[in-house]
N, C-alpha and C. Protein backbone atom coordinates (compact mmCIF):
# COMPACT_ATOMS: atom_id res chain seq x y z
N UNK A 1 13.61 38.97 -1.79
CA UNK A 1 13.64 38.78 -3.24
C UNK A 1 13.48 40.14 -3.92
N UNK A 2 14.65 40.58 -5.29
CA UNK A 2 14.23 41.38 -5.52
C UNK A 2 13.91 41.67 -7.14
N UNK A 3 13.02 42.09 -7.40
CA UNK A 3 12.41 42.61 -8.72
C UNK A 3 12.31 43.85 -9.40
N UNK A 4 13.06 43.18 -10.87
CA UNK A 4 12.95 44.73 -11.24
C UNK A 4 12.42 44.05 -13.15
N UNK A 5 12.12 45.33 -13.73
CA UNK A 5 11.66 45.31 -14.88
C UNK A 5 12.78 45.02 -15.88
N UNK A 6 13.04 44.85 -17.52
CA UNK A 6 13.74 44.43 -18.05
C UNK A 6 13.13 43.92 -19.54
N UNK A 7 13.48 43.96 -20.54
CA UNK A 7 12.95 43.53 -21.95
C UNK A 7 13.55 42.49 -22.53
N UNK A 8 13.24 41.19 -22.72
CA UNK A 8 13.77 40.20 -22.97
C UNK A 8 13.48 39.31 -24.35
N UNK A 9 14.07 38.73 -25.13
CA UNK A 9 13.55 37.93 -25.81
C UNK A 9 12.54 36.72 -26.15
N UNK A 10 11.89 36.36 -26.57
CA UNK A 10 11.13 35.37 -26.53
C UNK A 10 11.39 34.63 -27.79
N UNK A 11 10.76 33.07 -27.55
CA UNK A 11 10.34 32.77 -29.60
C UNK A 11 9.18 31.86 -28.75
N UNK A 12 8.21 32.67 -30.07
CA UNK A 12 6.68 31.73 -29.87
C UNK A 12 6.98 30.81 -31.01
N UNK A 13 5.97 29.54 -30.74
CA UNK A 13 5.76 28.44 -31.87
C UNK A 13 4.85 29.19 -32.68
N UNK A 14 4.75 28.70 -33.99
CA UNK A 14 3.63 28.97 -34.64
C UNK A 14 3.51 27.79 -35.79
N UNK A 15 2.33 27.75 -36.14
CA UNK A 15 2.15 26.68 -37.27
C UNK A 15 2.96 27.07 -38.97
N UNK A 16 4.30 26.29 -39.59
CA UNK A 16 4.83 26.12 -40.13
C UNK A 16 4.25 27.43 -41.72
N UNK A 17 4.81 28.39 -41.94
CA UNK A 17 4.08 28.91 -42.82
C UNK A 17 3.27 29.89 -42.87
N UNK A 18 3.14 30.26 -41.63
CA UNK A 18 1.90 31.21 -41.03
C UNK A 18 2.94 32.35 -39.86
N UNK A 19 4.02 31.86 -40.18
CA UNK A 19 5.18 33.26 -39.16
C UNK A 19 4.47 34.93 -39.55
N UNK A 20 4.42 34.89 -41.05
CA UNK A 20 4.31 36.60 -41.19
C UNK A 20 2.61 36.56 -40.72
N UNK A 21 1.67 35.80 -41.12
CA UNK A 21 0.60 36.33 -40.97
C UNK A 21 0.50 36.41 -39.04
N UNK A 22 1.21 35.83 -38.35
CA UNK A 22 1.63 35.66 -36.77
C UNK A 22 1.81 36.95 -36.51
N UNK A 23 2.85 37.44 -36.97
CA UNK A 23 3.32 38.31 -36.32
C UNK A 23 2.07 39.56 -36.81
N UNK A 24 1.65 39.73 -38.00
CA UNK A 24 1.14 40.52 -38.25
C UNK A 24 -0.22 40.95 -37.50
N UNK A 25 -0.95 39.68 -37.40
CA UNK A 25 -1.79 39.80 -36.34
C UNK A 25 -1.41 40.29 -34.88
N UNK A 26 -0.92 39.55 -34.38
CA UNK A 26 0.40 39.66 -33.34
C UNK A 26 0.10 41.74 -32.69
N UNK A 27 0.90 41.96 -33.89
CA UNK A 27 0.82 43.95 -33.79
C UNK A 27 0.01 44.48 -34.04
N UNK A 28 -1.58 43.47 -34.46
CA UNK A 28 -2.80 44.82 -34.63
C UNK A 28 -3.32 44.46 -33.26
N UNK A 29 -3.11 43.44 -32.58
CA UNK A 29 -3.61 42.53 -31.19
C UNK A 29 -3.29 43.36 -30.40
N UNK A 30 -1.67 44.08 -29.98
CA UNK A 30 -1.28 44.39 -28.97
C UNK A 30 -1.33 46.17 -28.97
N UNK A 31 -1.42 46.43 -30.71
CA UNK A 31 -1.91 47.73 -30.64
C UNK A 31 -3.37 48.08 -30.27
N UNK A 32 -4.20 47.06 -30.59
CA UNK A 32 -5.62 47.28 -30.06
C UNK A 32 -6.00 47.24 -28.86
N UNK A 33 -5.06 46.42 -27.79
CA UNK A 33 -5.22 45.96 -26.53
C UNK A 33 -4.30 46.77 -25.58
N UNK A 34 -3.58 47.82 -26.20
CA UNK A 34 -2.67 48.48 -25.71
C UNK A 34 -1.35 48.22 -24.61
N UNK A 35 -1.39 47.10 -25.23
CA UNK A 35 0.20 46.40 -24.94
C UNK A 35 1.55 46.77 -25.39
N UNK A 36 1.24 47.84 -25.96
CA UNK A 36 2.79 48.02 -26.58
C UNK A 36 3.60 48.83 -25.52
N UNK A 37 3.34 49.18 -24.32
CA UNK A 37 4.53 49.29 -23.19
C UNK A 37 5.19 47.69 -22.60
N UNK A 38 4.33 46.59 -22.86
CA UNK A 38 4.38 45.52 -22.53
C UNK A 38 5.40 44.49 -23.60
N UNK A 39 4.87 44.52 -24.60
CA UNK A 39 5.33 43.74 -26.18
C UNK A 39 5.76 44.63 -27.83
N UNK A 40 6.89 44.59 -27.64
CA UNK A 40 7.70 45.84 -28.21
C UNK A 40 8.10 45.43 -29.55
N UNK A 41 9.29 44.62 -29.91
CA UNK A 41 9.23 44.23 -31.51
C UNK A 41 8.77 42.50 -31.46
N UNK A 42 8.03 42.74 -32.90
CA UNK A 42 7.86 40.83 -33.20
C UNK A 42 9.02 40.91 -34.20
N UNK A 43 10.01 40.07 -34.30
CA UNK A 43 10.56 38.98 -35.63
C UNK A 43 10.27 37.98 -35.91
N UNK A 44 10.45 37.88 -37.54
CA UNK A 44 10.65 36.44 -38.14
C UNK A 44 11.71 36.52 -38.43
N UNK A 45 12.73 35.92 -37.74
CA UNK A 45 14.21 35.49 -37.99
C UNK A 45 14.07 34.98 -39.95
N UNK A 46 15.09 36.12 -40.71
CA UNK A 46 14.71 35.49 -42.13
C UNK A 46 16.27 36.29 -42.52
N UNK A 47 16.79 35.19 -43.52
CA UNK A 47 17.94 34.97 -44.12
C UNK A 47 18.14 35.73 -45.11
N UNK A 48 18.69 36.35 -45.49
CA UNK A 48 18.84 37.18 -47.55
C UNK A 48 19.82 36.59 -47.72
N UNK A 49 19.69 35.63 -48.54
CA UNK A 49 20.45 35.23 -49.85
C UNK A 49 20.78 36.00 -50.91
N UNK A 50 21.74 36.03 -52.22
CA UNK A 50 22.00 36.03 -53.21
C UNK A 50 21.91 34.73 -54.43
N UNK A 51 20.91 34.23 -55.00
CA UNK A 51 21.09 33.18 -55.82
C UNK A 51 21.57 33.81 -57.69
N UNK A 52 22.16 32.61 -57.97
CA UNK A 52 22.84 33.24 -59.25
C UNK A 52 22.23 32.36 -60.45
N UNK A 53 21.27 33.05 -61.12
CA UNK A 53 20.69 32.03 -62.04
C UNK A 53 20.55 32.68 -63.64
N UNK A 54 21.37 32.05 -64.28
CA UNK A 54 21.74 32.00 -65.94
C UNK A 54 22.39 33.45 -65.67
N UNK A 55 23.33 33.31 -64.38
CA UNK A 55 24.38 34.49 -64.73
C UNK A 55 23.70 36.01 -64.35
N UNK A 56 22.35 35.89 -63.93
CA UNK A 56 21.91 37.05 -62.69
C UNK A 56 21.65 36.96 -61.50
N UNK A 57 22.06 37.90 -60.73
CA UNK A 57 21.60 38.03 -59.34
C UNK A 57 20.41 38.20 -59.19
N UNK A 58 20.08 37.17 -57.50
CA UNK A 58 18.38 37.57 -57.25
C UNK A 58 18.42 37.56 -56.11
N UNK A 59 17.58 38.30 -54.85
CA UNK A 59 17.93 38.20 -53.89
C UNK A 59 16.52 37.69 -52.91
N UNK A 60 16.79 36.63 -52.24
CA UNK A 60 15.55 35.60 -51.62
C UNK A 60 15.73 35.75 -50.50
N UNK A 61 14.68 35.71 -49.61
CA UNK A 61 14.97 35.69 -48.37
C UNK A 61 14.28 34.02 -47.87
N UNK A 62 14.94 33.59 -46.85
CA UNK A 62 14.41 32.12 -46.58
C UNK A 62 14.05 32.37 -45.10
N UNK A 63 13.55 32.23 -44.52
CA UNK A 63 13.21 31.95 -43.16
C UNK A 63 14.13 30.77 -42.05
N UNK A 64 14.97 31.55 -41.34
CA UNK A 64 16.09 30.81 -40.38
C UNK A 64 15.33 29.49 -40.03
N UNK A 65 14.01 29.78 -38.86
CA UNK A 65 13.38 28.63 -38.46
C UNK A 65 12.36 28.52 -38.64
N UNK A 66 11.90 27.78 -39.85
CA UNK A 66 10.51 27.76 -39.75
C UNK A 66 9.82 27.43 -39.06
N UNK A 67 8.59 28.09 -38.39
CA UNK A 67 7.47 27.60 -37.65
C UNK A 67 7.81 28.44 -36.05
N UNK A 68 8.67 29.74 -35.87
CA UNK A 68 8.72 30.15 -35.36
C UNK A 68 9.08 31.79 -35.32
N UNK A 69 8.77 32.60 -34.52
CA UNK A 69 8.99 33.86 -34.55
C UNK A 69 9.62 34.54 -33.04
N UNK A 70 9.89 35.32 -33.03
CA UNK A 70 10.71 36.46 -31.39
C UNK A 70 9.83 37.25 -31.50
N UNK A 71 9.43 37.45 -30.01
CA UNK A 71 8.67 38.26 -29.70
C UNK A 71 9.96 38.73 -28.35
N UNK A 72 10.00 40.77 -28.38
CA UNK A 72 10.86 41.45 -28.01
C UNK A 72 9.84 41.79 -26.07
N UNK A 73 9.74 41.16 -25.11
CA UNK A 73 8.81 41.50 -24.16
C UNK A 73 9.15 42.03 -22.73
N UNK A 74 8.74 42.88 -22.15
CA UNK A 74 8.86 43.56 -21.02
C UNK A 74 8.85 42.15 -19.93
N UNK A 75 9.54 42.23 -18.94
CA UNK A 75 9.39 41.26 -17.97
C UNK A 75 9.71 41.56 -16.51
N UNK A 76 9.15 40.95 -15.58
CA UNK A 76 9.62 41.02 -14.23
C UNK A 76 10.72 39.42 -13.73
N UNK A 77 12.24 40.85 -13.64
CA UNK A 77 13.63 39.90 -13.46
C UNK A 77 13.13 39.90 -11.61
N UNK A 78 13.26 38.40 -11.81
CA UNK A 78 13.44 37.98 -9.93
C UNK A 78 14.53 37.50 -9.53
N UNK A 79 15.49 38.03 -8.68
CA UNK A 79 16.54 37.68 -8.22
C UNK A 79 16.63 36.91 -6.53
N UNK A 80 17.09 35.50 -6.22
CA UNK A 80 17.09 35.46 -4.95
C UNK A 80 17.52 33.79 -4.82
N UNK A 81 17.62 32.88 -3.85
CA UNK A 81 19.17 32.01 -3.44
C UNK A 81 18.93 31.15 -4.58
N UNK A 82 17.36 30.79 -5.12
CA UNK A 82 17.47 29.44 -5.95
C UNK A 82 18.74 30.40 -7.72
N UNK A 83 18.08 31.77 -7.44
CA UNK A 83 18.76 31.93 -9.09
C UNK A 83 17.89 33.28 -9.70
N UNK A 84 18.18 33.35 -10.70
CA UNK A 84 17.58 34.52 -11.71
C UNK A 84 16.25 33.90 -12.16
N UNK A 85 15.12 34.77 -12.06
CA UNK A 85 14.38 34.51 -13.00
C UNK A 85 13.52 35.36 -13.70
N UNK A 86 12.69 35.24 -14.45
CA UNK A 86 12.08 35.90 -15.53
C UNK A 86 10.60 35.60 -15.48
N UNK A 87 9.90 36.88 -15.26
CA UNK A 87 8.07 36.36 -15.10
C UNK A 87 7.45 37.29 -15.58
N UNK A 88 6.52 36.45 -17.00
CA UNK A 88 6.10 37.17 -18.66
C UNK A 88 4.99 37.81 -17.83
N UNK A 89 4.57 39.05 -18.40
CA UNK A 89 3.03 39.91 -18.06
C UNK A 89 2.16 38.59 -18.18
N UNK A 90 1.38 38.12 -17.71
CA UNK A 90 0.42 37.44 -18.02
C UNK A 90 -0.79 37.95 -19.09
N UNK A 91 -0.96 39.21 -18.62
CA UNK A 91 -2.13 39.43 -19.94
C UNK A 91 -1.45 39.07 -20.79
N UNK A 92 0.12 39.69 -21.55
CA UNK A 92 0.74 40.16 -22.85
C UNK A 92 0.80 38.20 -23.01
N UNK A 93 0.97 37.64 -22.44
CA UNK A 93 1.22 36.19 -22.22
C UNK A 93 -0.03 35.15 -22.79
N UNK A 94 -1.29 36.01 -22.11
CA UNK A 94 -2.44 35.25 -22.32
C UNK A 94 -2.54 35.72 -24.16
N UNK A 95 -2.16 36.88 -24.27
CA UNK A 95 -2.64 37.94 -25.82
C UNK A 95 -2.10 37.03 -26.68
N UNK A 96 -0.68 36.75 -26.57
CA UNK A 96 0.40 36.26 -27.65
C UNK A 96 -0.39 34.29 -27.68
N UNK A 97 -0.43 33.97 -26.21
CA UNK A 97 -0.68 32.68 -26.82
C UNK A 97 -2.04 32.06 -27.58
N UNK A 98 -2.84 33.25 -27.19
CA UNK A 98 -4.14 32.95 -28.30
C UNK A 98 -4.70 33.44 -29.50
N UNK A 99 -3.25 33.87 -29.87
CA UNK A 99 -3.31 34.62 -31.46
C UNK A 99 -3.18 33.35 -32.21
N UNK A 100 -4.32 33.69 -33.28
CA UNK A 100 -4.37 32.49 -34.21
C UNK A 100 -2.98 32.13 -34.89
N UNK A 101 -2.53 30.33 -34.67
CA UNK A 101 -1.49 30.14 -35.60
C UNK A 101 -0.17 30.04 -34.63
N UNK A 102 -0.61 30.61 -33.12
CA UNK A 102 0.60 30.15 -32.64
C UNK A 102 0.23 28.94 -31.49
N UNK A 103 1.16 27.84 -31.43
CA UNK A 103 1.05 26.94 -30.27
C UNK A 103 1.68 26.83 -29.51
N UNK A 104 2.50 27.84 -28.83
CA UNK A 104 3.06 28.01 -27.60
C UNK A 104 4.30 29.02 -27.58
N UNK A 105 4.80 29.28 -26.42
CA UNK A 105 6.23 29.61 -26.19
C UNK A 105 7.23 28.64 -25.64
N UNK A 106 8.30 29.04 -26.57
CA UNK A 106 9.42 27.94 -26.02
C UNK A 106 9.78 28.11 -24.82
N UNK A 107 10.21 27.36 -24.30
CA UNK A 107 10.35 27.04 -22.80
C UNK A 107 10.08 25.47 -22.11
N UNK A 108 10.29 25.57 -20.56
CA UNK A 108 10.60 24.38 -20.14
C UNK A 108 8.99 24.51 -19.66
N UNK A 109 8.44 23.14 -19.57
CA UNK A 109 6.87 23.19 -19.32
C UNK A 109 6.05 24.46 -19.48
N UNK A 110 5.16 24.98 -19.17
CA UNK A 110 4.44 26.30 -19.63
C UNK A 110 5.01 27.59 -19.23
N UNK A 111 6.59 27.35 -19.06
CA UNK A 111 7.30 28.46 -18.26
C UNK A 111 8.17 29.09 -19.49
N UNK A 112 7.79 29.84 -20.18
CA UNK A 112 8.72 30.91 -21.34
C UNK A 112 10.23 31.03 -21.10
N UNK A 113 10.87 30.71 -21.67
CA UNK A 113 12.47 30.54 -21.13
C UNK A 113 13.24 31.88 -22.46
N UNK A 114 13.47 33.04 -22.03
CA UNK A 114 14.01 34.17 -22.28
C UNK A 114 15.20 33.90 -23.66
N UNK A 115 15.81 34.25 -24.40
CA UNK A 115 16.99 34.34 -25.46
C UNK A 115 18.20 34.62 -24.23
N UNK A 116 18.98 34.32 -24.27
CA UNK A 116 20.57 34.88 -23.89
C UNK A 116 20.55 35.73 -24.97
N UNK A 117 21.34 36.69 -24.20
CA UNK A 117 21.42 38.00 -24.88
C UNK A 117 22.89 37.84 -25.96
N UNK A 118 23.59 36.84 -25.67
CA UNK A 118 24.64 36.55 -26.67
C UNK A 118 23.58 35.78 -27.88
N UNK A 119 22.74 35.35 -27.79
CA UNK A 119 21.95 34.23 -28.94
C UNK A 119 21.25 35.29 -29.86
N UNK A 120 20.82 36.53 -29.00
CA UNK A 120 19.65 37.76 -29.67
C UNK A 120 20.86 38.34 -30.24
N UNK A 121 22.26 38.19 -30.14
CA UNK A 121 23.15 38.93 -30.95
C UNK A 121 23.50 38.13 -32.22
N UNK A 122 23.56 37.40 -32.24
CA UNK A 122 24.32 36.19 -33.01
C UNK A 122 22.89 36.05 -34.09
N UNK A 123 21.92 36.42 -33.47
CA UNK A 123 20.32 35.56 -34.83
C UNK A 123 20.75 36.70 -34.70
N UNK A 124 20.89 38.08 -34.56
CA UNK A 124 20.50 39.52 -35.21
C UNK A 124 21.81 39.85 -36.62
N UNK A 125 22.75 39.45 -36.31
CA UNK A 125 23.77 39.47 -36.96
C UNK A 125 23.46 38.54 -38.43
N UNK A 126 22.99 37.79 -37.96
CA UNK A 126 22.68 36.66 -38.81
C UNK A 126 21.61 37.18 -40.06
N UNK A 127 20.77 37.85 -39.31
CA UNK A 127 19.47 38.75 -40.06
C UNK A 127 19.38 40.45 -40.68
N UNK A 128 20.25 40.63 -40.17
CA UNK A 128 21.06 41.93 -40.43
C UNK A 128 20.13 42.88 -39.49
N UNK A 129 20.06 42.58 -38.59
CA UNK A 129 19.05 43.42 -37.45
C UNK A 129 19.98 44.10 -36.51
N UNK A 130 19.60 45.51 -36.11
CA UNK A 130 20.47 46.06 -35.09
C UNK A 130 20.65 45.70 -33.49
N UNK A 131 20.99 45.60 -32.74
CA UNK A 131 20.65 44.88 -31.52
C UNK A 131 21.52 45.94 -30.62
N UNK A 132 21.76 47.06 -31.04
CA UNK A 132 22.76 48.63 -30.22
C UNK A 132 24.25 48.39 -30.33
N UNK A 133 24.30 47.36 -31.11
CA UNK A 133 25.83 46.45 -31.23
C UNK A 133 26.27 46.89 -32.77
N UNK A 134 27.85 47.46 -32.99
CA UNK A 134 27.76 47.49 -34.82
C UNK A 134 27.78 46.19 -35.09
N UNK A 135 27.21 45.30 -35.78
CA UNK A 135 27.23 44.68 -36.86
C UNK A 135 27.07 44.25 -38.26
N UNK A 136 27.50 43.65 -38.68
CA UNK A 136 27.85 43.92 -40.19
C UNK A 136 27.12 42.61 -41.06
N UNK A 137 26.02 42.98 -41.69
CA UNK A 137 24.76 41.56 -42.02
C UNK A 137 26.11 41.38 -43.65
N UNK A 138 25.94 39.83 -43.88
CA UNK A 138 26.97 39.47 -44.53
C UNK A 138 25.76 38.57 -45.56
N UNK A 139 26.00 39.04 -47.01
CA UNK A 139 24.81 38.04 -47.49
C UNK A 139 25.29 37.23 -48.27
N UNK A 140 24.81 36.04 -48.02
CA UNK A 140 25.12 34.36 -48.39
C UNK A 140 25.05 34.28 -50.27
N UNK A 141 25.72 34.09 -50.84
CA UNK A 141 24.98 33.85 -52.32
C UNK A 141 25.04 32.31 -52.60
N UNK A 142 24.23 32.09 -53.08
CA UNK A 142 23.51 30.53 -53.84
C UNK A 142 23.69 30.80 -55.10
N UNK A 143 24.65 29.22 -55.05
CA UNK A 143 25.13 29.79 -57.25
C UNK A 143 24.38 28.26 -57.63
N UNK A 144 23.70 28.75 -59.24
CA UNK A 144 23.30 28.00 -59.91
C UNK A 144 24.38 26.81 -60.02
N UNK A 145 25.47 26.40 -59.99
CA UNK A 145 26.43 25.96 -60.57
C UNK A 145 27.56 25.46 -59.19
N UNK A 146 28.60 24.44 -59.46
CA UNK A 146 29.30 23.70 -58.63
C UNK A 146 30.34 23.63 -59.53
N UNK A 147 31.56 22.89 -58.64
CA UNK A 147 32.62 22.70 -59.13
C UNK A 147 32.14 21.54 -59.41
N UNK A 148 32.72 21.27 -61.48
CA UNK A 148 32.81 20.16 -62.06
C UNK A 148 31.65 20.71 -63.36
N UNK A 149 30.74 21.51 -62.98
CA UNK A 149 29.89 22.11 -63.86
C UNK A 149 30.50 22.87 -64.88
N UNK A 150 29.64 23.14 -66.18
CA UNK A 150 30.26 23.91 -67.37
C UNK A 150 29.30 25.02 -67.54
N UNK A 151 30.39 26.12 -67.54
CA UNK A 151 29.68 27.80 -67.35
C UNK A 151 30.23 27.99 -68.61
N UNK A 152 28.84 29.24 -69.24
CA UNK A 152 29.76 30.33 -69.93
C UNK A 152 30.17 31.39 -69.15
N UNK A 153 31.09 32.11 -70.21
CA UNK A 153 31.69 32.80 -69.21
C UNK A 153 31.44 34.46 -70.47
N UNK A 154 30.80 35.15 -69.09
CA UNK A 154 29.83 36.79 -69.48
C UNK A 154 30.84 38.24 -69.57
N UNK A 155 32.01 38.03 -69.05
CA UNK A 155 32.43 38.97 -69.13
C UNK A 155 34.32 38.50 -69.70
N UNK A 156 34.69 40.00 -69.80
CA UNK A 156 36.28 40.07 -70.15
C UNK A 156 36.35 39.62 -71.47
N UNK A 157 37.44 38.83 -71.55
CA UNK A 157 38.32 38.86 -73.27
C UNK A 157 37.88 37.37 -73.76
N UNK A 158 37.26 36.79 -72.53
CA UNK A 158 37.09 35.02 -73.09
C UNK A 158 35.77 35.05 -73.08
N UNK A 159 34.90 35.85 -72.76
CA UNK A 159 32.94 35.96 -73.14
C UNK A 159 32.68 35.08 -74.45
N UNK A 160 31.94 34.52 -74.11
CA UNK A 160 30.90 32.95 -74.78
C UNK A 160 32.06 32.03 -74.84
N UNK A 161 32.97 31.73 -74.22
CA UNK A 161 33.28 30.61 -74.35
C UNK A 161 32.95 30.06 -73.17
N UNK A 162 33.03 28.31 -73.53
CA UNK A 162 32.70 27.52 -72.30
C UNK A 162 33.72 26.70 -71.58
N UNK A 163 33.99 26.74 -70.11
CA UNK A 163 34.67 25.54 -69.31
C UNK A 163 33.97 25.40 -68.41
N UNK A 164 34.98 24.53 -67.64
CA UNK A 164 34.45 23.71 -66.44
C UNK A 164 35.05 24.56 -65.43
N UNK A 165 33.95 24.92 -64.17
CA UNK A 165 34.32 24.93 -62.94
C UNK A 165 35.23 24.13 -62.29
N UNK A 166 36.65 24.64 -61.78
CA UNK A 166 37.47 23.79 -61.05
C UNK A 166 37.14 24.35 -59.79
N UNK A 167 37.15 25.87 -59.26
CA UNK A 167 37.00 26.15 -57.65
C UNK A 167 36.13 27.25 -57.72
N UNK A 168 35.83 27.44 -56.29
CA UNK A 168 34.81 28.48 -56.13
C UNK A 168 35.03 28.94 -55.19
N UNK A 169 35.92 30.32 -54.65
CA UNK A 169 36.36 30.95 -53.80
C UNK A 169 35.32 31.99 -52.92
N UNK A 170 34.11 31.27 -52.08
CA UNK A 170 32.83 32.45 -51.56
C UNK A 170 33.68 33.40 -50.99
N UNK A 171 34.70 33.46 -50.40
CA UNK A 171 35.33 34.56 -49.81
C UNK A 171 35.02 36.26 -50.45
N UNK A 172 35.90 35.37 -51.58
CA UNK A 172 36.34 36.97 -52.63
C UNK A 172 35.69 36.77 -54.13
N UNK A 173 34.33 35.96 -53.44
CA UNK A 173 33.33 36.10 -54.82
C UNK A 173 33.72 35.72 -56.18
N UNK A 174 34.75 34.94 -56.46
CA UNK A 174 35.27 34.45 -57.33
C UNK A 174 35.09 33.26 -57.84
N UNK A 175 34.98 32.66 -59.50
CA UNK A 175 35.30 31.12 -59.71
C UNK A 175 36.26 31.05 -60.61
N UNK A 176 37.46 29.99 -60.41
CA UNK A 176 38.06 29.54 -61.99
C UNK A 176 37.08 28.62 -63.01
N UNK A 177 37.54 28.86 -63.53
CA UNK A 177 36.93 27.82 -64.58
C UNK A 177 38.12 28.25 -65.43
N UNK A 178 38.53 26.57 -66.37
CA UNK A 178 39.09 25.78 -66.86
C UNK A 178 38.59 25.84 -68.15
N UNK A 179 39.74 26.79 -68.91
CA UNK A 179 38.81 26.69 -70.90
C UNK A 179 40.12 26.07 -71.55
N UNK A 180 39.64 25.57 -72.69
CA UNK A 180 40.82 24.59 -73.68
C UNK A 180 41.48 26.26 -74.35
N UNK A 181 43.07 25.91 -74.26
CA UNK A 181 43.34 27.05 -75.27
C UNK A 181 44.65 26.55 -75.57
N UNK A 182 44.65 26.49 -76.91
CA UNK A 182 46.04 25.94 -77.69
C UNK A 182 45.97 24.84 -77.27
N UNK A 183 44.66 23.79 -77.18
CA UNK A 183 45.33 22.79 -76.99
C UNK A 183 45.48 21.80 -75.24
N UNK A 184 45.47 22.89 -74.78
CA UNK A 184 45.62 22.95 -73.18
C UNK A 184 44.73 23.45 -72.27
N UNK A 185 44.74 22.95 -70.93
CA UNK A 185 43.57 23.82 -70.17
C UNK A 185 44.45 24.50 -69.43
N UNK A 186 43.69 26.18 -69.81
CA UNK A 186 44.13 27.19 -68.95
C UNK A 186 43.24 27.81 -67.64
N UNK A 187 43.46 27.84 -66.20
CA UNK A 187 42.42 28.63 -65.79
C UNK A 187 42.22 30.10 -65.47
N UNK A 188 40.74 30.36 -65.44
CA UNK A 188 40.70 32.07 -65.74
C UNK A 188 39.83 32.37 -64.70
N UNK A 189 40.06 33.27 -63.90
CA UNK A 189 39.59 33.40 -62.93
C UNK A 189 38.38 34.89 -63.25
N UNK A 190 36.76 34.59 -62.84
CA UNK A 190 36.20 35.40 -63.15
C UNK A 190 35.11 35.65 -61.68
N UNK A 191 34.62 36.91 -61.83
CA UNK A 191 33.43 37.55 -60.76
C UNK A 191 32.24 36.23 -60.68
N UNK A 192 31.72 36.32 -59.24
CA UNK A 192 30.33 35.07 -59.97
C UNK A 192 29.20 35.45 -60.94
N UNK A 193 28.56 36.93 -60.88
CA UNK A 193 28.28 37.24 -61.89
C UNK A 193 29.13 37.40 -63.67
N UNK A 194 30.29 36.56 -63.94
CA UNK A 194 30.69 36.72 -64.49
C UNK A 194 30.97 35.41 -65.60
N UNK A 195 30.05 34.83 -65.19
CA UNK A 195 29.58 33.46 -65.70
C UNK A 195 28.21 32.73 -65.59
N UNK A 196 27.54 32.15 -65.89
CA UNK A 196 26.60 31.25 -65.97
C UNK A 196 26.05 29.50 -66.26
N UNK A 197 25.43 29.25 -66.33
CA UNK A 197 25.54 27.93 -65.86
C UNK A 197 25.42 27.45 -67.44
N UNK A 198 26.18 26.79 -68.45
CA UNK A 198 25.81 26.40 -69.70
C UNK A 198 24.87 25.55 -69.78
C-alpha cells in the first residue's frame, strides 16, 4: 500500500447561521494549536448578488449552503486493490470537530469524504474564488420588478414615463418595457439600472 500526502477539500456541518463565527474561530484554533501545515484555507461558500431596488444597485451576498463551510486539509492519499483513499490528520480532525457550532464532517459514517476536485472548481467559480484555474466569477442580479410589472423609466429621451415590463433579457442586462405613444404601445428597450419599479 502506498501513501503519500495531498490537500483536499472538506465541508464541515455547522449550526445554521453560525458559518462565519465557525470559521473564524476555526483560524484562531489552528493558529494557536499550530496546525496550519495541517489545515490551510476555511470557506463559507457565499454568492454576490446584484439586487435592483427603486432603480439602484446593491450588492448582497447570500450564503450557497447554509449551515455549512470547506475546510482546505492536508491528508494521507492511500492507494491499493480495494481503491483510493483519503485519511484526515486526526489531531486537525479532533480540532475542527470540537470547535463550537460545528456538528460534523460530511461523509459516509464518521469517515470525511473529500470534494472532487471538479466540484472545488465549479463552487469556486460559483464564488469567485481562485482554484489555479482562470475563472471568471459572473454576478447574478435580483431585480425589484418582473415581467407584467410597471417601471419608471430613469434614463434617455422617455425618463418619468411609465410602462409595463414585457421581457427581461439577464444576458445583456436589458428590459423592454411597453409605453403608450400616439395612442399605441411602443417598446423601448432600456439598461436595468435604467428603470425602476413604479
Amino acid at each position: 500500500m502506498e501513501k503519500q500526502l495531498e490537500k483536499r477539500w472538506y465541508i464541515i456541518h455547522t449550526y445554521s447561521g453560525y458559518e462565519k463565527k465557525v470559521k473564524a474561530d476555526l483560524e484562531k484554533r489552528i493558529e494557536s494549536l499550530n496546525l496550519e501545515d495541517r489545515v490551510f484555507r476555511i470557506v463559507v461558500p457565499e454568492e454576490e448578488s446584484i439586487e435592483m431596488r427603486r432603480g439602484k444597485k446593491k450588492t448582497v451576498s447570500r450564503k450557497l449552503f447554509p449551515g455549512y463551510v470547506m475546510v482546505e486539509m492536508l491528508v494521507e492519499k492511500e492507494e491499493s486493490n480495494e481503491g483510493i483513499g483519503f485519511r484526515v490528520d486526526s489531531e486537525a480532525w479532533y480540532v475542527i470537530r470540537n470547535t463550537n457550532g460545528v456538528t460534523g464532517f460530511v461523509g459516509v459514517g464518521s469517515e470525511p469524504t473529500p470534494l472532487e476536485d471538479s466540484e472545488v472548481r465549479s463552487l469556486f467559480r460559483k464564488i469567485g474564488l481562485e482554484t489555479g484555474e482562470e475563472g471568471e466569477k459572473e454576478l447574478k442580479i435580483e431585480l425589484d420588478f418582473k415581467e407584467g410589472d410597471l417601471v419608471e423609466l430613469l434614463e434617455g429621451g422617455f425618463a418619468g414615463n411609465t410602462g409595463k415590463v414585457s421581457e427581461i433579457d439577464h444576458e445583456h442586462k436589458k428590459v423592454k418595457v411597453m409605453l403608450e405613444m400616439f395612442g399605441r404601445m411602443t417598446p423601448v428597450e432600456v439598461s436595468f439600472d435604467g428603470v425602476k419599479k413604479a
